[in-house]
Protein backbone atom coordinates (compact mmCIF):
# COMPACT_ATOMS: atom_id res chain seq x y z
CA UNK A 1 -48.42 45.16 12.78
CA UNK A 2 -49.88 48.74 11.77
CA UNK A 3 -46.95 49.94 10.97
CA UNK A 4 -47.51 47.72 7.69
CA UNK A 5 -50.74 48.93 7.01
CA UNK A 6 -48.57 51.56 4.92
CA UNK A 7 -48.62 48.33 2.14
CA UNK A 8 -51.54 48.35 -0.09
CA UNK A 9 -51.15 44.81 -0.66
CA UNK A 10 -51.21 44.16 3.61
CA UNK A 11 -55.08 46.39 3.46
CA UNK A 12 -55.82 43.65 1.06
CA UNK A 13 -55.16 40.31 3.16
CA UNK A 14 -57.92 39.26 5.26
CA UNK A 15 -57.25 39.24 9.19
CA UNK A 16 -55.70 35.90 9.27
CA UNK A 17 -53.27 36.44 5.94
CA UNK A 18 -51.92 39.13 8.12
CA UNK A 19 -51.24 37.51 11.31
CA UNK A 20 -49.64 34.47 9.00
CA UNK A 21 -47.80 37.16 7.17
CA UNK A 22 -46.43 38.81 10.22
CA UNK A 23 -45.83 36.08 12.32
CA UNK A 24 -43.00 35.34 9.06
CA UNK A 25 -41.22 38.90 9.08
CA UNK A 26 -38.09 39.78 11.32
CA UNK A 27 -38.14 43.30 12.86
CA UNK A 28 -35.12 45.07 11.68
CA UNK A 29 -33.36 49.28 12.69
CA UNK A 30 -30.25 50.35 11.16
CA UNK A 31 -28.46 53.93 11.91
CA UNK A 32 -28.17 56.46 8.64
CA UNK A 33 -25.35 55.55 6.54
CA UNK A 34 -25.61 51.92 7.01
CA UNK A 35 -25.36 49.44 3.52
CA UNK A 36 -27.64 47.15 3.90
CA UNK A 37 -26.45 45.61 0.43
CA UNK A 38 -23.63 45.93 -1.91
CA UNK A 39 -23.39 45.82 -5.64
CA UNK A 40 -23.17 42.28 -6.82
CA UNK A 41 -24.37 40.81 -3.38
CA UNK A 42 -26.75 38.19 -3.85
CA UNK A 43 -29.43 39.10 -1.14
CA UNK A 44 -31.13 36.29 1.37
CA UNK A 45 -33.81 38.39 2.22
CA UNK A 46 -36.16 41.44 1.45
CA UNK A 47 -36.68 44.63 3.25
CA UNK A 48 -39.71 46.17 3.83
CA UNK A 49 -39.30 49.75 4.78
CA UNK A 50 -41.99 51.20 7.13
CA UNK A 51 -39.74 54.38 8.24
CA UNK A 52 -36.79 56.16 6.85
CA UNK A 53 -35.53 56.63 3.62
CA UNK A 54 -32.64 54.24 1.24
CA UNK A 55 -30.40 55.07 -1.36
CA UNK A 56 -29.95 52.51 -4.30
CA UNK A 57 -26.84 53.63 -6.73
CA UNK A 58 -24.47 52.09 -9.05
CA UNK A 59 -20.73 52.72 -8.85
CA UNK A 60 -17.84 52.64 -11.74
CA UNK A 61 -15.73 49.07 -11.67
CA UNK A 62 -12.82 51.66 -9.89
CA UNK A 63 -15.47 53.35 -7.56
CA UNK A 64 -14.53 57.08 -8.86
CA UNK A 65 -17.80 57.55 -9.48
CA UNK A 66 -21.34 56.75 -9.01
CA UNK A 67 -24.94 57.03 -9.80
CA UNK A 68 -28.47 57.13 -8.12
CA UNK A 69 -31.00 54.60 -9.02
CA UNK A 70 -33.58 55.65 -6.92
CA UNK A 71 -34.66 56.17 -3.18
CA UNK A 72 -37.23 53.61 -1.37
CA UNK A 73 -39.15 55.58 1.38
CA UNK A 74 -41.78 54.14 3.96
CA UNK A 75 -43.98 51.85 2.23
CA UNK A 76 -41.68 50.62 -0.66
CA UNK A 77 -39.54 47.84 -1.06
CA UNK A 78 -35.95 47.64 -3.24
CA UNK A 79 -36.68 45.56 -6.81
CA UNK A 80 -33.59 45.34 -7.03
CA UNK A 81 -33.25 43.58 -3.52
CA UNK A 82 -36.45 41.50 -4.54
CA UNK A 83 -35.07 40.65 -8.07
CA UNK A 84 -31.92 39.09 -5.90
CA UNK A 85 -33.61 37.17 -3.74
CA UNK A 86 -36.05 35.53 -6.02
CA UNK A 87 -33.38 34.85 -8.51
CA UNK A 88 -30.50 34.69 -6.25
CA UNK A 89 -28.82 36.32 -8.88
CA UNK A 90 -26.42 39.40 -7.93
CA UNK A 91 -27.89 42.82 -7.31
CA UNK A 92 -27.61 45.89 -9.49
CA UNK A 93 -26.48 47.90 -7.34
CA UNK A 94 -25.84 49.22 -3.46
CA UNK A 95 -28.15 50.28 -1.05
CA UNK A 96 -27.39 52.16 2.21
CA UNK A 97 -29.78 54.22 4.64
CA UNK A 98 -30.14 58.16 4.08
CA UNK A 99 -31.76 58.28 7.52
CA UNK A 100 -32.19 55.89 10.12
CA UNK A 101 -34.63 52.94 9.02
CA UNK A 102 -37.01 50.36 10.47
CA UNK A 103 -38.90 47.68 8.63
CA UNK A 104 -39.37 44.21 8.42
CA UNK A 105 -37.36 41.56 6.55
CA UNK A 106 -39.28 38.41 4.87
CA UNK A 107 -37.39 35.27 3.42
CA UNK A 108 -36.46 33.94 0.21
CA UNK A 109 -38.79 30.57 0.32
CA UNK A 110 -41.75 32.99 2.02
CA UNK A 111 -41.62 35.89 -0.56
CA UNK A 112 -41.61 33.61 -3.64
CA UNK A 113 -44.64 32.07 -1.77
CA UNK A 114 -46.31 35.19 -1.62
CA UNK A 115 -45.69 35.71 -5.42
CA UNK A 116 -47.17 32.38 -6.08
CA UNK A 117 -50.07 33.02 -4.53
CA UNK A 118 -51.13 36.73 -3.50
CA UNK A 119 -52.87 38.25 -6.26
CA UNK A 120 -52.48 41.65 -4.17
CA UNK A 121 -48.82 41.20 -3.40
CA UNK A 122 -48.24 40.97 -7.01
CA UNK A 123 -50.37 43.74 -8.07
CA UNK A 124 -47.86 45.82 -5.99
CA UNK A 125 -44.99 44.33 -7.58
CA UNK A 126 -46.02 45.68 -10.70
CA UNK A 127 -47.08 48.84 -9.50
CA UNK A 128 -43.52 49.71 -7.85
CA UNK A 129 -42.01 47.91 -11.26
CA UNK A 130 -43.66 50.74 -12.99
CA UNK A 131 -42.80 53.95 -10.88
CA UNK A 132 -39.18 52.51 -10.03
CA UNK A 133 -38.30 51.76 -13.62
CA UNK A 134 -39.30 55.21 -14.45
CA UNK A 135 -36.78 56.90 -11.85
CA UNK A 136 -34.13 54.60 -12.97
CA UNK A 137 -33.86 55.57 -16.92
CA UNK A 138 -34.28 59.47 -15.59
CA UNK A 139 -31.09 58.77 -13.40
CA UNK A 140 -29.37 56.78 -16.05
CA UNK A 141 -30.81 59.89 -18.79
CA UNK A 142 -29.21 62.42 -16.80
CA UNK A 143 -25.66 60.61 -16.43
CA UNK A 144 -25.35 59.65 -20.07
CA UNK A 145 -26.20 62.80 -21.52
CA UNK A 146 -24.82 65.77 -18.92
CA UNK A 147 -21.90 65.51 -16.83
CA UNK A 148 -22.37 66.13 -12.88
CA UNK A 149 -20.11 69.13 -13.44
CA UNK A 150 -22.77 71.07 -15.85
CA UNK A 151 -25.68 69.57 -13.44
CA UNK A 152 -24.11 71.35 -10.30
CA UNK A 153 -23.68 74.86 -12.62
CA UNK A 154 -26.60 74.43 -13.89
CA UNK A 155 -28.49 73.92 -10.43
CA UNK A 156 -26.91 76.96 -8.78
CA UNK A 157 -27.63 79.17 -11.45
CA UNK A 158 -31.07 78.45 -12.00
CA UNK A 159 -30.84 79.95 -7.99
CA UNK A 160 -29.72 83.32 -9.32
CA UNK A 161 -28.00 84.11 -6.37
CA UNK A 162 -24.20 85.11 -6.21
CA UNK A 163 -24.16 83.42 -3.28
CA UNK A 164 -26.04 80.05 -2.32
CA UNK A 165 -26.77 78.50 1.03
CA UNK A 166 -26.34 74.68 1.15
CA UNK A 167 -24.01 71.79 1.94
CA UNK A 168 -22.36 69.25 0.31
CA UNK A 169 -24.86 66.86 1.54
CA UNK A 170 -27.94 68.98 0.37
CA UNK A 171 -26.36 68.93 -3.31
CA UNK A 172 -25.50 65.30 -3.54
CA UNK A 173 -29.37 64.63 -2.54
CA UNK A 174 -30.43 67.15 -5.04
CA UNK A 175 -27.97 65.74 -7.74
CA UNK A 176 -28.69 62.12 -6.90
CA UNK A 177 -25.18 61.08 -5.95
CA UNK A 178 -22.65 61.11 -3.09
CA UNK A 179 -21.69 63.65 -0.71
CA UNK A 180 -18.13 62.56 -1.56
CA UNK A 181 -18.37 62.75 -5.24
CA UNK A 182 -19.91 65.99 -5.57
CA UNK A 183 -17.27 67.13 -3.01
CA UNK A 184 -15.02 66.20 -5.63
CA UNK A 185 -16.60 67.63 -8.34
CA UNK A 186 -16.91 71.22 -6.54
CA UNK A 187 -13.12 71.28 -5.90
CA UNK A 188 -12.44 70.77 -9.44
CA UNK A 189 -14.31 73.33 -10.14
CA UNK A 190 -12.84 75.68 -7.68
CA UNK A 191 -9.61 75.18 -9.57
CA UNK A 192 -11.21 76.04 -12.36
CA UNK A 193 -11.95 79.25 -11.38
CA UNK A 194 -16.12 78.43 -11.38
CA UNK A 195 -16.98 79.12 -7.56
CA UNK A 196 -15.57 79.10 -4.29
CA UNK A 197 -16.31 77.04 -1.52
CA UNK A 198 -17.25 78.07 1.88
CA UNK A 199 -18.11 76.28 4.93
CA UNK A 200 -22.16 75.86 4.52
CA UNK A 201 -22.31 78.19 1.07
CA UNK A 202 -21.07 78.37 -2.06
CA UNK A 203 -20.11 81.03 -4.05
CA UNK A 204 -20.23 81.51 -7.70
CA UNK A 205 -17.80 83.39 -10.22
C-alpha cells in the first residue's frame, strides 16, 4: 500500500478510504515492450503506475508512421486510458511499457465511483488534465510543423560533433517516436548522402 503513497490524491484519504481503496485494486507487472492498450481499444480498466515508465503514441491508418503523446512515469495515470474507461468510448491512442512496470489496476464501476465522490481524486484529474494536455499539443506542434527528418539533423547538429555517440533507441526517446521509425528515417537519409550509420554512432556529412 506505500507504494501508492506516490498519489497525492491517496495522502489525502483518511486511513480507512485507503484500505477500502486498496482492498479494490489488482496488482499488476508487465516486461518492457509490452502494449498494455491499442489504438481504438475500449479499455475495462485503469492503470495506476507506481514504477516504470509508458509510452502513449498515435500511429497513421497504414502504421508507416507514428507519434508520441506523452510518457506516464511512477505516480501518473493514462487520460487517455481513464477517458476509455469512463466513457467506454475507444482510446486515442497505444500504450506500451518503455521499461518494465508495476502498478495497480482499478475498475470501471469503482473509478467512476471515485469521481463521484473524491473531491481529491478529482483534483488530480485535473491536475494531470493540465500537464498532459500540454505535452500532447507540443508533440502534435512538432509533427505538424517539422518533419522527423529535419528534427533528427537538427538534433545532431546542435551536438557539434562530426561524430555522435548514441543508438537508435536513444534517438527515438529523444525524438518522441519509435526505434523503428527513426531507423527508417536515418537510412533514408544515409541514401541521401546526410550521415552514415555505424553500429552505436552516427556520423554526419
Amino acid at each position: 500500500m506505500r507504494d501508492l503513497e506516490i498519489y497525492s490524491f491517496f495522502l489525502n484519504f483518511t486511513q480507512e478510504e485507503r484500505e477500502h481503496f486498496f482492498a479494490l485494486l489488482r496488482p499488476v507487472s508487465l516486461p518492457k515492450e509490452m502494449i498494455i492498450h491499442y489504438q481504438n481499444d475500449i479499455c475495462k480498466d485503469v492503470l495506476l503506475l507506481t514504477e516504470g515508465e509508458v509510452r502513449l503514441y498515435i500511429q497513421a491508418d497504414d502504421f508507416s508512421e507514428e507519434v508520441t503523446l506523452y510518457s506516464l512515469k511512477a505516480g501518473e495515470q493514462c487520460l487517455a486510458n481513464t477517458a476509455s474507461v469512463l466513457s467506454q468510448s475507444k482510446t486515442i491512442g497505444t500504450a506500451v511499457t518503455k521499461t518494465s512496470v508495476k502498478g495497480y489496476l482499478l475498475g470501471e464501476e469503482d473509478i467512476k465511483s471515485f469521481m463521484q465522490t473524491s473531491p481529491s481524486y478529482q483534483q488530480y484529474i485535473m491536475s494531470l488534465y493540465s500537464t498532459k494536455l500540454y505535452e500532447v499539443t507540443l508533440a502534435l506542434q512538432r509533427a505538424k510543423f517539422q518533419n522527423l527528418d529535419e528534427r533528427i539533423m537538427r538534433y545532431l547538429s546542435q551536438i557539434k560533433k562530426d561524430t555522435v555517440t548514441i543508438t537508435h533507441e536513444v534517438l527515438a526517446d529523444e525524438m518522441q517516436t519509435s526505434r523503428s521509425v527513426v531507423s527508417r528515417v536515418l537510412k533514408k537519409l544515409e541514401k541521401e548522402g546526410q550521415l552514415k550509420l555505424y553500429r552505436g554512432y552516427i556520423e554526419l556529412s
